[in-house]
Protein backbone atom coordinates (compact mmCIF):
# COMPACT_ATOMS: atom_id res chain seq x y z
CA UNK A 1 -11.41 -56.48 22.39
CA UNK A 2 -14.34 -54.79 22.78
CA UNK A 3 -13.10 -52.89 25.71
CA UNK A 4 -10.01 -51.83 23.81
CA UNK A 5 -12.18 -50.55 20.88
CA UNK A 6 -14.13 -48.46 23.34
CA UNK A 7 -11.23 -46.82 24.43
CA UNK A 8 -9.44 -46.06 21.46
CA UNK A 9 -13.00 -44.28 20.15
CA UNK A 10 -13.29 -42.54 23.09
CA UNK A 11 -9.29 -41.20 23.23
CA UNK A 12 -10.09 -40.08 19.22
CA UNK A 13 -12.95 -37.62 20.38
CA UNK A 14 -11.15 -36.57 23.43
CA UNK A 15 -8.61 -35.13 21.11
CA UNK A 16 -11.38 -33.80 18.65
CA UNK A 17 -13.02 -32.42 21.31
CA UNK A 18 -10.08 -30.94 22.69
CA UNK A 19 -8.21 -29.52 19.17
CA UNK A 20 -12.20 -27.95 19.29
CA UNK A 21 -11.88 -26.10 22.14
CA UNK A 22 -8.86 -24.03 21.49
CA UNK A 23 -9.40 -20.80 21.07
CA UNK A 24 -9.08 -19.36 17.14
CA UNK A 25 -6.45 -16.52 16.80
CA UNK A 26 -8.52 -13.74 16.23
CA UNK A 27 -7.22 -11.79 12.92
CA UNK A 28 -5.31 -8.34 12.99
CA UNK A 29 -6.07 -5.36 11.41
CA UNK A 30 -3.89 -2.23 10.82
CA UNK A 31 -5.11 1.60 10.51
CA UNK A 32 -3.66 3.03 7.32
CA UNK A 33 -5.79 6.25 7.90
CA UNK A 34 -6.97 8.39 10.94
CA UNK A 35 -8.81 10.97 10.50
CA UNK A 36 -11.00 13.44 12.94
CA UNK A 37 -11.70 13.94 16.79
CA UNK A 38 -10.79 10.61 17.81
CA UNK A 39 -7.18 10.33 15.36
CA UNK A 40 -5.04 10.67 18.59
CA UNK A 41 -6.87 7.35 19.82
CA UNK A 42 -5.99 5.33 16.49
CA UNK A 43 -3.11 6.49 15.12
CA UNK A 44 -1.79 4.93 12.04
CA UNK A 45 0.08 1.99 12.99
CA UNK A 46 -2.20 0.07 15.33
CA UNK A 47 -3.22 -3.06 15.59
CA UNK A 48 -6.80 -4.27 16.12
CA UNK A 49 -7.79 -7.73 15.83
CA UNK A 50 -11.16 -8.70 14.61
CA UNK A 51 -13.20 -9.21 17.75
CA UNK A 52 -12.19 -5.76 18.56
CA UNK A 53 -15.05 -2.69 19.16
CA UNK A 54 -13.80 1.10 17.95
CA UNK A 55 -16.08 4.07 19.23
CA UNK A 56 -16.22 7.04 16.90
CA UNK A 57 -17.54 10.90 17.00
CA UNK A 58 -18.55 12.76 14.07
CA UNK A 59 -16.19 13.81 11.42
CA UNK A 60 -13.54 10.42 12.74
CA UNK A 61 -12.86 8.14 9.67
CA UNK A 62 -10.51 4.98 10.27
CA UNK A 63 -9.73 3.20 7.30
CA UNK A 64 -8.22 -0.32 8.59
CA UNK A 65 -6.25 -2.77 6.48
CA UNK A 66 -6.74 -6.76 6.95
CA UNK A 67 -5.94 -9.83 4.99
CA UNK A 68 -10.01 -9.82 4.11
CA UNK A 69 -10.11 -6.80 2.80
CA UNK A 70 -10.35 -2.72 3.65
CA UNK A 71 -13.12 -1.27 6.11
CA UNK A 72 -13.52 2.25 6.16
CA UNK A 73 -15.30 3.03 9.62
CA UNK A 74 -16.71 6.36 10.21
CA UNK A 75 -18.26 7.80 13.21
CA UNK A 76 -20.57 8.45 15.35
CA UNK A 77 -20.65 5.22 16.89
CA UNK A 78 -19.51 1.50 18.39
CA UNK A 79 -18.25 -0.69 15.64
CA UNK A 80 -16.71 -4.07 15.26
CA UNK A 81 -13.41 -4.21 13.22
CA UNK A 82 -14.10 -7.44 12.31
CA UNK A 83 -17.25 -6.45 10.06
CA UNK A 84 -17.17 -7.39 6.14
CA UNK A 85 -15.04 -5.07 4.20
CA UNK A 86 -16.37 -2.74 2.08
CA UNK A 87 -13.10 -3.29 -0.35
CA UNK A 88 -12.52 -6.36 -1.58
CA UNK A 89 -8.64 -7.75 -1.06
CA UNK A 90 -8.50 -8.03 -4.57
CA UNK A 91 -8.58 -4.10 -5.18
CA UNK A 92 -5.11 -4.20 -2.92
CA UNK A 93 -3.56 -7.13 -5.19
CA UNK A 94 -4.52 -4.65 -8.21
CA UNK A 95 -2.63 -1.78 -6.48
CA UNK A 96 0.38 -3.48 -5.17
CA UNK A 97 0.74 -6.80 -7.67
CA UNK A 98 4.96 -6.54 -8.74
CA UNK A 99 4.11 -7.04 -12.06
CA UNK A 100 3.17 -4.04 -12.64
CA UNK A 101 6.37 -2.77 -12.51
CA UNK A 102 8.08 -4.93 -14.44
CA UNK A 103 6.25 -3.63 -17.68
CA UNK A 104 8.30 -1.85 -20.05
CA UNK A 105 5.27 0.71 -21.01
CA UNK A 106 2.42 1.05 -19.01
CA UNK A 107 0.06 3.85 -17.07
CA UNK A 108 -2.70 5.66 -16.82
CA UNK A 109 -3.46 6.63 -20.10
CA UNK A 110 -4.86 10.32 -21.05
CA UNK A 111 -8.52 10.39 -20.70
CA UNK A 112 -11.26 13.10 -20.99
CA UNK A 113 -11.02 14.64 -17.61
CA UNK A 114 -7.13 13.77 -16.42
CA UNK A 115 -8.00 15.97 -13.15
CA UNK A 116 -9.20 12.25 -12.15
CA UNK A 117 -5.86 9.85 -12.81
CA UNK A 118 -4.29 8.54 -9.73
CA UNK A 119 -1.24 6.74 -9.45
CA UNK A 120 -2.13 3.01 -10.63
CA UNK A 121 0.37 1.00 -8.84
CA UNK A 122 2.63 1.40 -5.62
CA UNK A 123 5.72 0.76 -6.99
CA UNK A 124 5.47 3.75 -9.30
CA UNK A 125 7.28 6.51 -7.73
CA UNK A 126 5.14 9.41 -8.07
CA UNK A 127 7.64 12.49 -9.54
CA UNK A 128 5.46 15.30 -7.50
CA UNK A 129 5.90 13.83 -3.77
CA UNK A 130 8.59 13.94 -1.54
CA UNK A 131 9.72 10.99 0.85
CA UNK A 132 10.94 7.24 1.30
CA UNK A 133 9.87 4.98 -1.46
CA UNK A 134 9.99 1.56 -0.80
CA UNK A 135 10.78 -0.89 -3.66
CA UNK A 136 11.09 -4.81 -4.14
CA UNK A 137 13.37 -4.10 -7.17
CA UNK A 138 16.04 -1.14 -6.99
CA UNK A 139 17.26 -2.09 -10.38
CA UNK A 140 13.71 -1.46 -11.80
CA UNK A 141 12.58 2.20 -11.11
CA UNK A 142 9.90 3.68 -12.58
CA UNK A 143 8.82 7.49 -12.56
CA UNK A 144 4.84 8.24 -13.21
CA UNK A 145 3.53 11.55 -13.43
CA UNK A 146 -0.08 12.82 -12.80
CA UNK A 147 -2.15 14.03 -15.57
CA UNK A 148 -0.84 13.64 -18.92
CA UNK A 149 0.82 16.82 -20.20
CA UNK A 150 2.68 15.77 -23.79
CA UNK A 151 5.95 14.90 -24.29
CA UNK A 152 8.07 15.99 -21.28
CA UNK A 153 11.01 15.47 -20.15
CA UNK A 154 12.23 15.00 -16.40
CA UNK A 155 15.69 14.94 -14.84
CA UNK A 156 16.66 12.64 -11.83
CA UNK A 157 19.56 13.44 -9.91
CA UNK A 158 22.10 12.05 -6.98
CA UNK A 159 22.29 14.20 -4.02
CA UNK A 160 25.55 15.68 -4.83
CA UNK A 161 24.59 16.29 -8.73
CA UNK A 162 27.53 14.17 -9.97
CA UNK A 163 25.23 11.21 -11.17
CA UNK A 164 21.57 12.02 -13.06
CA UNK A 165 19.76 10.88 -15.63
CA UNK A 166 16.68 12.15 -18.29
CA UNK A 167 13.51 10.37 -18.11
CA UNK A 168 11.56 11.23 -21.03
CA UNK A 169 7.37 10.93 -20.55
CA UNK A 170 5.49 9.98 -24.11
CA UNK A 171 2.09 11.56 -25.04
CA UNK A 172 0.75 8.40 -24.12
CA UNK A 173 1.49 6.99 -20.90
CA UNK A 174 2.77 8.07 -17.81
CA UNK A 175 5.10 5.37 -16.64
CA UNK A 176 8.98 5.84 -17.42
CA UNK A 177 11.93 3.87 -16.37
CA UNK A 178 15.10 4.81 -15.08
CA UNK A 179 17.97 3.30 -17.06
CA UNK A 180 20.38 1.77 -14.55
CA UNK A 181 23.16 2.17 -16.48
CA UNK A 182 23.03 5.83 -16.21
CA UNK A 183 22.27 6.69 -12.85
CA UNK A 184 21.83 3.19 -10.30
CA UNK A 185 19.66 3.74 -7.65
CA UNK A 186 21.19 3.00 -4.23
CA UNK A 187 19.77 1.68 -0.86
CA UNK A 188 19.11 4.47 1.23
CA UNK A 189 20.24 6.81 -1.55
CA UNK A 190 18.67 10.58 -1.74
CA UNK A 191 17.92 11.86 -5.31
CA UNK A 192 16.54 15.13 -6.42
CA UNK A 193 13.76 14.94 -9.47
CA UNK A 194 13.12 18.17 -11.53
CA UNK A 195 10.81 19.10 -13.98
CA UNK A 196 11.04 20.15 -17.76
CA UNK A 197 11.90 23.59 -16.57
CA UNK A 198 14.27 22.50 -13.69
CA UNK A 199 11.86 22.94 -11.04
CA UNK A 200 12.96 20.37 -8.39
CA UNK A 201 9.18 18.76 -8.20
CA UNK A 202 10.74 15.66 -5.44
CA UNK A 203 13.24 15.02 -3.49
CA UNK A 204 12.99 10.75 -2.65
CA UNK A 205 15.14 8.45 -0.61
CA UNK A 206 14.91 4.53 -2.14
CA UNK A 207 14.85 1.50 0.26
CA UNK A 208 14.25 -1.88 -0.24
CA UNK A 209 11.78 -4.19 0.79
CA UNK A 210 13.90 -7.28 1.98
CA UNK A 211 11.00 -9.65 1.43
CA UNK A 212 7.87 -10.36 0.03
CA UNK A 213 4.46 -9.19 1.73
CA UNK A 214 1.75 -11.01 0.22
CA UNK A 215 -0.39 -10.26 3.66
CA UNK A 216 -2.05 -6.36 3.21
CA UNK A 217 -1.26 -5.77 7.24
CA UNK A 218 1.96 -7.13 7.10
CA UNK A 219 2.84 -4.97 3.88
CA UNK A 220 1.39 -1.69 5.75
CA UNK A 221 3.07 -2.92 8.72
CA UNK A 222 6.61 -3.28 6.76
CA UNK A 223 5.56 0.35 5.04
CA UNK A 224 5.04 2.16 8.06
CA UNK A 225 8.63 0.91 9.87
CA UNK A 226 10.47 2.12 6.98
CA UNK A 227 8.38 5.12 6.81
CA UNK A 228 6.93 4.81 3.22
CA UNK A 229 4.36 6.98 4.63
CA UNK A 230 4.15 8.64 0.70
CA UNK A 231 3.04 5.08 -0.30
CA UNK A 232 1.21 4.29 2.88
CA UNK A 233 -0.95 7.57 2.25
CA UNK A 234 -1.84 6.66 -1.28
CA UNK A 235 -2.74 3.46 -0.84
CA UNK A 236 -5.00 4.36 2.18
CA UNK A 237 -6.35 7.21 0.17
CA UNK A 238 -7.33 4.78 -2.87
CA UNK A 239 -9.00 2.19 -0.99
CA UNK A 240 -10.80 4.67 0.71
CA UNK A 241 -12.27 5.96 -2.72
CA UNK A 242 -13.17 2.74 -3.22
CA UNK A 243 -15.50 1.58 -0.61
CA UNK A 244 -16.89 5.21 -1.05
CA UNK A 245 -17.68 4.13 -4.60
CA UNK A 246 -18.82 0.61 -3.24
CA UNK A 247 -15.24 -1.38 -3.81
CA UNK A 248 -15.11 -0.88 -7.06
């Protein structure tokens, strides 16, 4: 009995000791951002996992997305990917949360210096840049425009002109939704946006996400393959401001 006892112990912390000794998948990160000498070396799209050392020159800046959180490493220098991020993951939920959206009037609303307003959510199409917008929601398409200029009114086209629609901007916010009924926005379609004055300000293709990335790599990761680089850029570009700012 005793014997048997032993033995059972000693199989339990075999296993322990074992399930112990395997290694821990190390965590990847993804460049969002290369900037500088050393771009060509860390071009956006790669991988590096945590354990991972980068060397830098002056005037290189590599902003690098992970599940923690965003590090902006710039040179000169040896540094570890793996570091604490200067953003917290929470400023990329507040950037890229669906909700935001889904709500009927919301944006950045006029302030005292509107030089300063940025585009407050990634699933805002911005009406002044040109490129691939991904979406989670084609049926929910919303146009936001930088600074806030009055009432204006923008005009959203097909690309053969049969099919547009008027998006009218309030003196308040600068979030407006596309009504479905009057111009559906196709996978893969190409549409034309103008200004008040019929300047064509954007010319955007739509594409859908086809699931949910909750993970910040494997959002950037999804981003980059369809080439939301528009999207990819701007977030990038905020959470860079951020850590410069100390995450806020």
């Amino acid at each position: 009995m005793f014997w048997a006892k032993t033995t059972k112990r000693l199989a339990r912390l075999a296993i322990t000791a074992s399930a112990l000794a395997l290694p821990v998948a190390a965590m990847a990160g993804v460049v969002v951002k290369s900037t500088g000498p050393s771009s060509t070396k860390f071009p956006v799209g790669t991988k590096l996992d945590d354990n991972a050392t980068i060397t830098l020159k002056g005037g290189d800046v590599v902003t690098v997305l992970t599940a923690e959180g965003t590090r902006v490493i710039k040179g000169a220098g040896t540094f570890r990917v793996g570091d604490r991020p200067q953003v917290a993951a929470d400023r990329f939920a507040s950037l890229t949360r669906k909700r935001a959206a889904t709500r009927v009037r919301t944006g950045a609303v006029r302030g005292e210096n509107d030089a300063t307003v940025t585009n407050p959510s990634l699933w805002y199409t911005d009406v002044t840049r040109s490129g691939t917008i991904c979406l989670y929601d084609l049926a929910t398409v919303r146009l936001w425009r930088p600074g806030t200029l009055g009432i204006s009114t923008y005009r959203i086209a097909d690309h053969g002109g049969a099919n547009q629609a008027e998006v009218t901007f309030d003196d308040i916010y600068n979030v407006a939704t596309i009504d479905p009924a009057r111009l559906p926005i196709t996978e893969g379609g190409h549409y034309m946006i103008s200004a008040p004055d019929g300047t064509v300000t954007a010319e955007v293709t739509f594409v859908s996400l086809g699931e949910d990335y909750a993970a910040p790599d494997a959002l950037a990761e999804a981003l980059i393959a369809k080439g939301c680089t528009v999207q990819l850029e701007a977030l990038a570009s905020s959470l860079e401001a951020s850590a410069e700012t100390g995450g806020a």
